[in-house]
Structure formats: structure tokens, C-alpha cells
PDB file of N, CA and C in Angstrom:
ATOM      1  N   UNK A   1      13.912   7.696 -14.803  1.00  0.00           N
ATOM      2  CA  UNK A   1      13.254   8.723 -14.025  1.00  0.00           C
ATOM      3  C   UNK A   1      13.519   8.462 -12.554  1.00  0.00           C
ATOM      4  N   UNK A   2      13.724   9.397 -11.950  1.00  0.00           N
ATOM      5  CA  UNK A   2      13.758   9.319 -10.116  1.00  0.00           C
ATOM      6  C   UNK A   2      12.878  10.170  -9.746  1.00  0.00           C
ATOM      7  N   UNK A   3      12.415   8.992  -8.698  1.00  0.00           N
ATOM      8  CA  UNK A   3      11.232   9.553  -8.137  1.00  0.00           C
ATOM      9  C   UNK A   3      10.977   9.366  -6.610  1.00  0.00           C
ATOM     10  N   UNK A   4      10.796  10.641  -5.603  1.00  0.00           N
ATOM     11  CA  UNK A   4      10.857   9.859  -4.468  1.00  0.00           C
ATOM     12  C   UNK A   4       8.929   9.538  -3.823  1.00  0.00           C
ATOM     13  N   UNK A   5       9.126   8.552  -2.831  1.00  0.00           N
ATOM     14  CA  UNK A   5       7.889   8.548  -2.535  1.00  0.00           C
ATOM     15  C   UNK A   5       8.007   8.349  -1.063  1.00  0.00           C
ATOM     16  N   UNK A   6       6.702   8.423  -0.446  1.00  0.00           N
ATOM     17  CA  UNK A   6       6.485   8.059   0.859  1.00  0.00           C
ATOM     18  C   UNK A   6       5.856   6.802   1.166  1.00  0.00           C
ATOM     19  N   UNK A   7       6.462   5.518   1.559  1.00  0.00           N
ATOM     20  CA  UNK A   7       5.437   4.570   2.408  1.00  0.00           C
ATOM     21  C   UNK A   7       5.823   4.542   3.603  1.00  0.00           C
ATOM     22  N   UNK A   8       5.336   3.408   4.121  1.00  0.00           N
ATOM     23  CA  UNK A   8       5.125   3.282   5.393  1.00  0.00           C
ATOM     24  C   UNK A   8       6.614   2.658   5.610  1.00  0.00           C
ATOM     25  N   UNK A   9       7.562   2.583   6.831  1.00  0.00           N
ATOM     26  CA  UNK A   9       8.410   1.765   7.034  1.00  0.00           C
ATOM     27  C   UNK A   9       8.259  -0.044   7.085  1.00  0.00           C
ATOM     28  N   UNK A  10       7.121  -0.121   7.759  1.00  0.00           N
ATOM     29  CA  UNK A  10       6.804  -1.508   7.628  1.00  0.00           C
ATOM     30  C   UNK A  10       6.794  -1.753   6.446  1.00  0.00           C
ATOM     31  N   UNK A  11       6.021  -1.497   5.405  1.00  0.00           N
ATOM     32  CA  UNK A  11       6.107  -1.907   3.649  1.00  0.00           C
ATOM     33  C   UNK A  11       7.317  -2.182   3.151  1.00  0.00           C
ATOM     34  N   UNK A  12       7.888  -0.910   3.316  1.00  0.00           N
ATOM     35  CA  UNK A  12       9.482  -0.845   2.520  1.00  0.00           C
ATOM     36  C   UNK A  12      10.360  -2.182   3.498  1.00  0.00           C
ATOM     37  N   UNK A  13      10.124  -2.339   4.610  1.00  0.00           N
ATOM     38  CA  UNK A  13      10.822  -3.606   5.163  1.00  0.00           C
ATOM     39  C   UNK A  13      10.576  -5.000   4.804  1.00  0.00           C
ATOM     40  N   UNK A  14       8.939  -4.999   4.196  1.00  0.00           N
ATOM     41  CA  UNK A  14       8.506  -6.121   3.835  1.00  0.00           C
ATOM     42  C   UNK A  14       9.018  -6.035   2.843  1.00  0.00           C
ATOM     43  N   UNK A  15       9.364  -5.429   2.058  1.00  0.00           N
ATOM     44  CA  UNK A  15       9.461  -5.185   0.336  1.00  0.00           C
ATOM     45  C   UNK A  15      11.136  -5.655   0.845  1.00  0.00           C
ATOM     46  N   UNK A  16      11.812  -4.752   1.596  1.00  0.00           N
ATOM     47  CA  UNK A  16      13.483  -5.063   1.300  1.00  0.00           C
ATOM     48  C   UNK A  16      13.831  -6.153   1.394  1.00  0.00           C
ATOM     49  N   UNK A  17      12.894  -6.892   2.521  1.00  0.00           N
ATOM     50  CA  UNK A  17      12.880  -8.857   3.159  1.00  0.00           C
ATOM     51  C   UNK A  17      12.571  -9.872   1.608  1.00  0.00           C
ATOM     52  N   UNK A  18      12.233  -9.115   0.264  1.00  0.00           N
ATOM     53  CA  UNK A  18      11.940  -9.886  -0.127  1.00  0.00           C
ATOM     54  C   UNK A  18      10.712 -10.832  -0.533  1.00  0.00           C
ATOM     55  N   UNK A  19       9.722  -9.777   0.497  1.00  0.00           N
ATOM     56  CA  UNK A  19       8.374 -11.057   0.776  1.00  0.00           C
ATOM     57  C   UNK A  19       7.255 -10.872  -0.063  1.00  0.00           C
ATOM     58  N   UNK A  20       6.119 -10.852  -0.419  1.00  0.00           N
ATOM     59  CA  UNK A  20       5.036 -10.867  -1.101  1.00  0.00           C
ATOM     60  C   UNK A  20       4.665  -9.757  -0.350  1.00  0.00           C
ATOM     61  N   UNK A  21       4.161  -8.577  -1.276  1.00  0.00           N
ATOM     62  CA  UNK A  21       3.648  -7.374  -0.957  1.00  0.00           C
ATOM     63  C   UNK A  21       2.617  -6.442  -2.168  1.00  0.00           C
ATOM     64  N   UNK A  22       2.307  -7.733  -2.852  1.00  0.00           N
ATOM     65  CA  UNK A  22       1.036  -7.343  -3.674  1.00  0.00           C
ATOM     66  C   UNK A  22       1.370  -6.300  -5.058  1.00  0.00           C
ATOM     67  N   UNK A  23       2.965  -5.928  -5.128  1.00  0.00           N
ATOM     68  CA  UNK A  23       3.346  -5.746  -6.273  1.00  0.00           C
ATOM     69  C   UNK A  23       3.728  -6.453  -7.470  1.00  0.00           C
ATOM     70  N   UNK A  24       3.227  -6.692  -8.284  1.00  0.00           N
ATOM     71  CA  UNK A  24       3.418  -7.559  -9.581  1.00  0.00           C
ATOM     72  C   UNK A  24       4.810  -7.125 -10.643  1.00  0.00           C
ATOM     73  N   UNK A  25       4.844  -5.977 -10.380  1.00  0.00           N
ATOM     74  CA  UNK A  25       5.648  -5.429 -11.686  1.00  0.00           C
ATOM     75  C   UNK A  25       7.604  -5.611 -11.296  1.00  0.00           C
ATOM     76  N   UNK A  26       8.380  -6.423 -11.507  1.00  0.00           N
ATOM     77  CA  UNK A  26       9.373  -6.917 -11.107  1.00  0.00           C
ATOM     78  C   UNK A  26      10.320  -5.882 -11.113  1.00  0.00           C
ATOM     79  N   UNK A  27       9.876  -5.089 -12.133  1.00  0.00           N
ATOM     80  CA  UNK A  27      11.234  -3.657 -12.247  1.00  0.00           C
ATOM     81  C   UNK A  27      10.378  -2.647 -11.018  1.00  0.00           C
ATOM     82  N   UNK A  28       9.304  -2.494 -10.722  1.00  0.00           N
ATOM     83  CA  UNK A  28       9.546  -1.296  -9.699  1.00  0.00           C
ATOM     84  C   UNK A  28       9.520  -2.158  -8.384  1.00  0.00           C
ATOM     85  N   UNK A  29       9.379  -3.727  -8.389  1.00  0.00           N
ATOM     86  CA  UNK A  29       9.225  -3.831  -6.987  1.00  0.00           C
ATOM     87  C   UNK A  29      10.748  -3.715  -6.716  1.00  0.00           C
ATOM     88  N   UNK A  30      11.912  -4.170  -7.573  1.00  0.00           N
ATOM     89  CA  UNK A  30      13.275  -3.914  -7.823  1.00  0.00           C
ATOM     90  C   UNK A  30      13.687  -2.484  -7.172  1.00  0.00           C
ATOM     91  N   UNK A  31      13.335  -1.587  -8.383  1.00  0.00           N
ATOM     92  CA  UNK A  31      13.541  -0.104  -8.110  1.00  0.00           C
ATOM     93  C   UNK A  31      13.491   0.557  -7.097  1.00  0.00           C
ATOM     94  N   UNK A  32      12.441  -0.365  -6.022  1.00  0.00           N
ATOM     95  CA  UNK A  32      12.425  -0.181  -4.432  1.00  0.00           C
ATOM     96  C   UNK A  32      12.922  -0.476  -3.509  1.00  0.00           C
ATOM     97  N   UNK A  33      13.731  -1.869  -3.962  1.00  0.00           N
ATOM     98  CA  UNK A  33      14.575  -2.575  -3.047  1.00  0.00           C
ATOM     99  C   UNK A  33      16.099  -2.085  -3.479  1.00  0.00           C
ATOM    100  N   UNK A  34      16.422  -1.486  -4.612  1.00  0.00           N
ATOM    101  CA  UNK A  34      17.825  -0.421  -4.585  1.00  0.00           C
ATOM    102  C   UNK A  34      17.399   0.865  -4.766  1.00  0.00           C
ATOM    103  N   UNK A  35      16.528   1.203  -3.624  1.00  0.00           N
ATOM    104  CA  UNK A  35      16.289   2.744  -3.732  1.00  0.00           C
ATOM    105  C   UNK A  35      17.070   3.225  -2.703  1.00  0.00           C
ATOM    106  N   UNK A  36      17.440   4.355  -2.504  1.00  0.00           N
ATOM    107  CA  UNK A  36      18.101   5.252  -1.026  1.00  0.00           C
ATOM    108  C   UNK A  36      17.034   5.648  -0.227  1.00  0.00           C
ATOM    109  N   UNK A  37      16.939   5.108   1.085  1.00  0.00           N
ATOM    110  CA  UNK A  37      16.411   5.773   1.723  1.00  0.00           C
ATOM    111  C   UNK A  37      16.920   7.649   2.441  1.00  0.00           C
ATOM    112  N   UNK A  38      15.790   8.329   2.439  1.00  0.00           N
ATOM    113  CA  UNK A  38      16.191   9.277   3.191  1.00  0.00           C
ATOM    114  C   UNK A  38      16.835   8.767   4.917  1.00  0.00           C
ATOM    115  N   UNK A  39      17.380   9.905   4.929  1.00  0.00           N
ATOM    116  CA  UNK A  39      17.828   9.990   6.215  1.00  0.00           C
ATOM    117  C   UNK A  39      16.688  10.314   7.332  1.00  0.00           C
ATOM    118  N   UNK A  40      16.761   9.825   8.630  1.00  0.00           N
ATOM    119  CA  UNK A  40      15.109  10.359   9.339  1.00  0.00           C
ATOM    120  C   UNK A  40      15.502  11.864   9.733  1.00  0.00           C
ATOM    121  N   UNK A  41      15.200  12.800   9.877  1.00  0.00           N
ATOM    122  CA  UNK A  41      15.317  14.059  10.091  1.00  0.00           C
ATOM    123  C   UNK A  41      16.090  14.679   9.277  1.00  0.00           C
ATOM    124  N   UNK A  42      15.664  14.477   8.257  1.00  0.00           N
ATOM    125  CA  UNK A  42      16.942  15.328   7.124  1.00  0.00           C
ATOM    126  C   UNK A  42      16.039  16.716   6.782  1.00  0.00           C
ATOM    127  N   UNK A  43      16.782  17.359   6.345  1.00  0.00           N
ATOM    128  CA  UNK A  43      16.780  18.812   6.068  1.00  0.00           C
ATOM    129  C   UNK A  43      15.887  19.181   4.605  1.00  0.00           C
ATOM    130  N   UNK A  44      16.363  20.286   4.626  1.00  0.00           N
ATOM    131  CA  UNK A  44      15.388  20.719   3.267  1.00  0.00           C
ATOM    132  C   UNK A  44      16.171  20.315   2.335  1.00  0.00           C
ATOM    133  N   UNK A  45      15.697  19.423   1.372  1.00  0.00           N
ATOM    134  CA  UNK A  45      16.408  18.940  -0.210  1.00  0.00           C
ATOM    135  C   UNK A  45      16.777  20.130  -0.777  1.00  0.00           C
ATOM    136  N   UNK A  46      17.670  20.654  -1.644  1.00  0.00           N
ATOM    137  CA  UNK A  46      17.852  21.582  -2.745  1.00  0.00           C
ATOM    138  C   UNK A  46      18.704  21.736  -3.505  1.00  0.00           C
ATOM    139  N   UNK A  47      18.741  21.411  -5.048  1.00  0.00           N
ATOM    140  CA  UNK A  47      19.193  21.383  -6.237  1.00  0.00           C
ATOM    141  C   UNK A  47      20.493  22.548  -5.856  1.00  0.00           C
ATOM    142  N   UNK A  48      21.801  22.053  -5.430  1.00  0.00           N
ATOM    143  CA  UNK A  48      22.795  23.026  -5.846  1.00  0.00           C
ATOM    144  C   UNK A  48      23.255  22.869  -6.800  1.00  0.00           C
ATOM    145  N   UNK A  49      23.089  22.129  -7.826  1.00  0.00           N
ATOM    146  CA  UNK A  49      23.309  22.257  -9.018  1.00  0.00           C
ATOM    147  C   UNK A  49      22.913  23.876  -9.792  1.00  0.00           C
ATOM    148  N   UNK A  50      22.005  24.232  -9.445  1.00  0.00           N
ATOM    149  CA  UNK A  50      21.828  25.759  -9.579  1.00  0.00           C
ATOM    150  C   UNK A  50      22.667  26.719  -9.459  1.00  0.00           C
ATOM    151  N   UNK A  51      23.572  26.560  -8.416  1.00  0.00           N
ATOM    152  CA  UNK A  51      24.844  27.414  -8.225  1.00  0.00           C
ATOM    153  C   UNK A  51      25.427  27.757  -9.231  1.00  0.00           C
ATOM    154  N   UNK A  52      26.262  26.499 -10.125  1.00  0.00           N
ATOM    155  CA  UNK A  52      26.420  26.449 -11.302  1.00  0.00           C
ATOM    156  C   UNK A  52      25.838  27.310 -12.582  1.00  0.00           C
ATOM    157  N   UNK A  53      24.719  27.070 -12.562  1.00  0.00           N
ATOM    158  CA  UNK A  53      23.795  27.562 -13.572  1.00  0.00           C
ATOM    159  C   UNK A  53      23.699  29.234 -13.404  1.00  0.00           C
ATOM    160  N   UNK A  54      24.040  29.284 -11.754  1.00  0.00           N
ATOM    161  CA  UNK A  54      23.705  31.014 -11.338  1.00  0.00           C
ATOM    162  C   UNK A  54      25.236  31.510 -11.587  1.00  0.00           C
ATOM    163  N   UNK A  55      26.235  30.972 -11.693  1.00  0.00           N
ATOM    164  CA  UNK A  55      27.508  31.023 -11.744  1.00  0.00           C
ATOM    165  C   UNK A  55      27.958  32.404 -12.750  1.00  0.00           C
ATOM    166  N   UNK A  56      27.246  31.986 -13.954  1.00  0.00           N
ATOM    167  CA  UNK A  56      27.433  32.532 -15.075  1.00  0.00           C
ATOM    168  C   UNK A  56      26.891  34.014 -15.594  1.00  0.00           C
ATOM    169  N   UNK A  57      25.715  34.497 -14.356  1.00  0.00           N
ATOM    170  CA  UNK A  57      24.602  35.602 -14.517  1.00  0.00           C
ATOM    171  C   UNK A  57      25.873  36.411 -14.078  1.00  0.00           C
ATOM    172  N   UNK A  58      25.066  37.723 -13.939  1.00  0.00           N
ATOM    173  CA  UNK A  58      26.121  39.220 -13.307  1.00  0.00           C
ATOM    174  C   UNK A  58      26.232  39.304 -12.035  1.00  0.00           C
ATOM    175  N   UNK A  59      25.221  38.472 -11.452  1.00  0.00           N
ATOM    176  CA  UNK A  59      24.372  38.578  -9.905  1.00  0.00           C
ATOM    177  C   UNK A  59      24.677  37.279  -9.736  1.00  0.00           C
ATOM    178  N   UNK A  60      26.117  36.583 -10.062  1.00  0.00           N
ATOM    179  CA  UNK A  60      26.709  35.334  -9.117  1.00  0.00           C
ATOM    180  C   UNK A  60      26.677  35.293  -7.914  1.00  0.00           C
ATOM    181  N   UNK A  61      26.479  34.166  -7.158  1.00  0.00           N
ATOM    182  CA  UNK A  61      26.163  33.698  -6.063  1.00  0.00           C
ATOM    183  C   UNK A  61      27.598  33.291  -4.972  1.00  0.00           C
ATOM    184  N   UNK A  62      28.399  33.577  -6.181  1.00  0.00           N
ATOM    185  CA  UNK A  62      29.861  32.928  -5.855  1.00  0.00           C
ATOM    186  C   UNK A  62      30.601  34.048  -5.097  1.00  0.00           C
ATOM    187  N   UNK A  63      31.144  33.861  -3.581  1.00  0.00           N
ATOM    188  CA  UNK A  63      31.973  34.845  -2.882  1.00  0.00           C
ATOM    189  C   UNK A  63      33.348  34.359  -3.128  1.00  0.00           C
ATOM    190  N   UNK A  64      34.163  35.124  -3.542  1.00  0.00           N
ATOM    191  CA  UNK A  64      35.789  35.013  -3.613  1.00  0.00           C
ATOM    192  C   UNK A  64      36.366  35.148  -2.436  1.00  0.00           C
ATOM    193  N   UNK A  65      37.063  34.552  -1.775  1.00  0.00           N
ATOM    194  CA  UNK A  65      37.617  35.159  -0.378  1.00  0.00           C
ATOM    195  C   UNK A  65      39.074  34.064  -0.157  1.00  0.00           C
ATOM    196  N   UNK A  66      40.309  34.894   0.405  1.00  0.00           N
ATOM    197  CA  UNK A  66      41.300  34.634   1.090  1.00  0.00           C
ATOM    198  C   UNK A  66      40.987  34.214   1.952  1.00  0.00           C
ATOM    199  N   UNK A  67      41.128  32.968   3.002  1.00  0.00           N
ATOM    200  CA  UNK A  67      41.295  32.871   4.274  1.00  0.00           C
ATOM    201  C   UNK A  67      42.340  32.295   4.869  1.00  0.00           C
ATOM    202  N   UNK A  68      43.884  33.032   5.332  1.00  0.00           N
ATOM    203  CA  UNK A  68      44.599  32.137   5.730  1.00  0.00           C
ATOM    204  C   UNK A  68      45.467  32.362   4.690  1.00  0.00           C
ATOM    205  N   UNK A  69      45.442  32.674   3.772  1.00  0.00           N
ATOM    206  CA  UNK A  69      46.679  32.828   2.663  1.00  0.00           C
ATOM    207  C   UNK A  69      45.920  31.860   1.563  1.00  0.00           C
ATOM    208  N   UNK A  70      44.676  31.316   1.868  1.00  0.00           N
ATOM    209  CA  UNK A  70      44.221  30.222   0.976  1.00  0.00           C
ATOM    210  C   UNK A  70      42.990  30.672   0.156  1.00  0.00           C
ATOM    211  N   UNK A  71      42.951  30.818  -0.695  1.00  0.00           N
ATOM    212  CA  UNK A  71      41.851  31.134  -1.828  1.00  0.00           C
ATOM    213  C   UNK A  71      41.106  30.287  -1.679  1.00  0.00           C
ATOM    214  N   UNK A  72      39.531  30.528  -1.742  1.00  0.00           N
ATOM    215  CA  UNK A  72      38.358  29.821  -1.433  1.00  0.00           C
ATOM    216  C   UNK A  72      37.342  30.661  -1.819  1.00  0.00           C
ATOM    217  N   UNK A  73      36.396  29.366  -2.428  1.00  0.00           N
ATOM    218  CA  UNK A  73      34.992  29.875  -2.860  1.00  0.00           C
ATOM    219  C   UNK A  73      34.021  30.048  -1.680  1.00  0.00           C
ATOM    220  N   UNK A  74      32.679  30.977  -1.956  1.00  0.00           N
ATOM    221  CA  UNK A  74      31.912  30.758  -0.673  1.00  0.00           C
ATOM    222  C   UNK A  74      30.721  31.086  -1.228  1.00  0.00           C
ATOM    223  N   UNK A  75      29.527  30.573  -0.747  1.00  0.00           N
ATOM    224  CA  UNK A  75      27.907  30.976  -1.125  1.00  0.00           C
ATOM    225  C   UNK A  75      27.334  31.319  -0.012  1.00  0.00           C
ATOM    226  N   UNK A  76      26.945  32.283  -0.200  1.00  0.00           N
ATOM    227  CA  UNK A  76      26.001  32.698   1.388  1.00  0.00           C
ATOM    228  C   UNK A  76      24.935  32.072   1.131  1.00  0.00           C
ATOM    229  N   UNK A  77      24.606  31.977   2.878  1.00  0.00           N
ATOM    230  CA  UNK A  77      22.953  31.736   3.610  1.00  0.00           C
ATOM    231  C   UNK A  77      22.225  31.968   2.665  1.00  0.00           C
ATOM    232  N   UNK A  78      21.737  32.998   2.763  1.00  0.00           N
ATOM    233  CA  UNK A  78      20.792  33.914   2.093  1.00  0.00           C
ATOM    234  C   UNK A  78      20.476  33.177   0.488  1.00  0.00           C
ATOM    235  N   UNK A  79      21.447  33.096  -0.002  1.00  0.00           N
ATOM    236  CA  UNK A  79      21.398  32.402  -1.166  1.00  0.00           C
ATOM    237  C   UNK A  79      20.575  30.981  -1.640  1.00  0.00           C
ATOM    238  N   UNK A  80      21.441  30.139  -0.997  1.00  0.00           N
ATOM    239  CA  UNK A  80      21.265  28.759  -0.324  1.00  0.00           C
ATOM    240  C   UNK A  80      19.634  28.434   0.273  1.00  0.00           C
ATOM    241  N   UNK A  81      19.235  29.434   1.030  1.00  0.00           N
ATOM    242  CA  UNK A  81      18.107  29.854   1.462  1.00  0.00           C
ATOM    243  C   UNK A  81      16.994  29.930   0.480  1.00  0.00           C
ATOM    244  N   UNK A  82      17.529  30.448  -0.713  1.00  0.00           N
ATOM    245  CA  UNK A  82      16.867  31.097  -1.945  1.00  0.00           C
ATOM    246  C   UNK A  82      16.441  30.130  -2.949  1.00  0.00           C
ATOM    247  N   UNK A  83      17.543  29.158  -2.573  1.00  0.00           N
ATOM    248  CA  UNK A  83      17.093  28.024  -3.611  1.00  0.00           C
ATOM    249  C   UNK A  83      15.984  27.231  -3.635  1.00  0.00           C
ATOM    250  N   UNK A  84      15.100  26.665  -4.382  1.00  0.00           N
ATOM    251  CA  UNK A  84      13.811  25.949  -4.871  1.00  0.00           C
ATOM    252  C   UNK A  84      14.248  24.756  -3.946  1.00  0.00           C
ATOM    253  N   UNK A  85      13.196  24.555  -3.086  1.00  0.00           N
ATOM    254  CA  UNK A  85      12.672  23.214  -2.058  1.00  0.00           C
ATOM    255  C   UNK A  85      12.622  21.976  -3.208  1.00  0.00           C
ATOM    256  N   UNK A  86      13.063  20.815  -2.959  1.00  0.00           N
ATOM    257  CA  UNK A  86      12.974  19.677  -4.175  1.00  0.00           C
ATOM    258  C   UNK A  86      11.690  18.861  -3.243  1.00  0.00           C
ATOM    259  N   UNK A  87      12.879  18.851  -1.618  1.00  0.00           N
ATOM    260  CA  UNK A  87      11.962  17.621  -0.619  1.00  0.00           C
ATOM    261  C   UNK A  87      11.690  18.324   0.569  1.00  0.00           C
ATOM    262  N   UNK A  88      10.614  18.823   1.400  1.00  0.00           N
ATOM    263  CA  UNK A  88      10.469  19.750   2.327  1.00  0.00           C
ATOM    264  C   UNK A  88      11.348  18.764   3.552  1.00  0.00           C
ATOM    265  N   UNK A  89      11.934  19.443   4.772  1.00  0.00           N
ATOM    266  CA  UNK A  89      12.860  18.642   5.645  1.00  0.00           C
ATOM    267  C   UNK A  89      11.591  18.143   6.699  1.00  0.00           C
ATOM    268  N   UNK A  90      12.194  17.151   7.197  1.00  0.00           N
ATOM    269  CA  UNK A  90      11.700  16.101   8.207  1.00  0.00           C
ATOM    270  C   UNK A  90      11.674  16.405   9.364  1.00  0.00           C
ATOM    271  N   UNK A  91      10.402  16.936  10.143  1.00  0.00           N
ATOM    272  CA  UNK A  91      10.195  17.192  11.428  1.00  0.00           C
ATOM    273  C   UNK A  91      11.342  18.763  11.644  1.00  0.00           C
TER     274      UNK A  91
END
């Protein structure tokens, strides 16, 4: 399972150092010390994996377009926009 959470930066530093931080359980104090941190000001999370999934309806999301002599896919704003929030963005 993935799961994200919020602590404090100090914690997660004590926790990455290694040190005693009042967690007992060896697999999640683990699971924390190879977790990814977010980025600080990152954006709104959202599953484009959906694209995919919308790929296949009548009302694809998918723009066909030449540019340059070069064939290329494209998804509009609007779309992108449309998609389900996973992690609201940072500041």
C-alpha cells in the first residue's frame, strides 16, 4: 500500500538520522526512511494514468496534431484541469 502523510520536517530528519523516535514497528519506521519526499511547492498531484483509461471512450482526451511535419499527441488544459486531485499543491 502507498500512502502519503504529513509530519513535521524535524521528525522525518530524526527518523532519516536513524535516531530513536518512539516508533517500535521496524517495517514502517523503514518505510519512512525509503519514502520520497515531496517536492516543497509542488503542484496539484493527478493520476494521468486516467488519460489512458479516457483514451478508449468517444469523448477522448487525446488531440492528434502535425507540428513541423512531426506527428504528436496532445491533451488540453481543460482536461488535465479535469482530472481528480490525489495531493492538493503546496502553497
Amino acid at each position: 500500500m502507498q500512502l502519503i502523510i504529513d509530519i513535521p520536517e524535524e521528525k522525518y530528519n530524526t527518523i532519516k538520522n536513524k535516531m530513536y523516535c518512539g516508533i517500535y514497528d521496524v517495517g514502517v519506521y523503514e518505510a519512512i526512511i525509503n519514502g520520497t519526499p515531496l517536492p516543497k511547492g509542488h503542484g496539484r498531484i493527478v493520476d494521468i494514468g486516467k488519460i489512458d483509461e479516457d483514451r478508449i471512450d468517444a469523448d477522448s482526451p487525446i488531440i492528434y496534431l502535425t507540428i513541423n511535419g512531426e506527428y504528436t499527441e496532445a491533451v488540453s488544459l481543460d482536461y488535465l484541469n479535469s482530472l481528480p486531485t490525489i495531493v492538493e499543491s503546496e502553497g
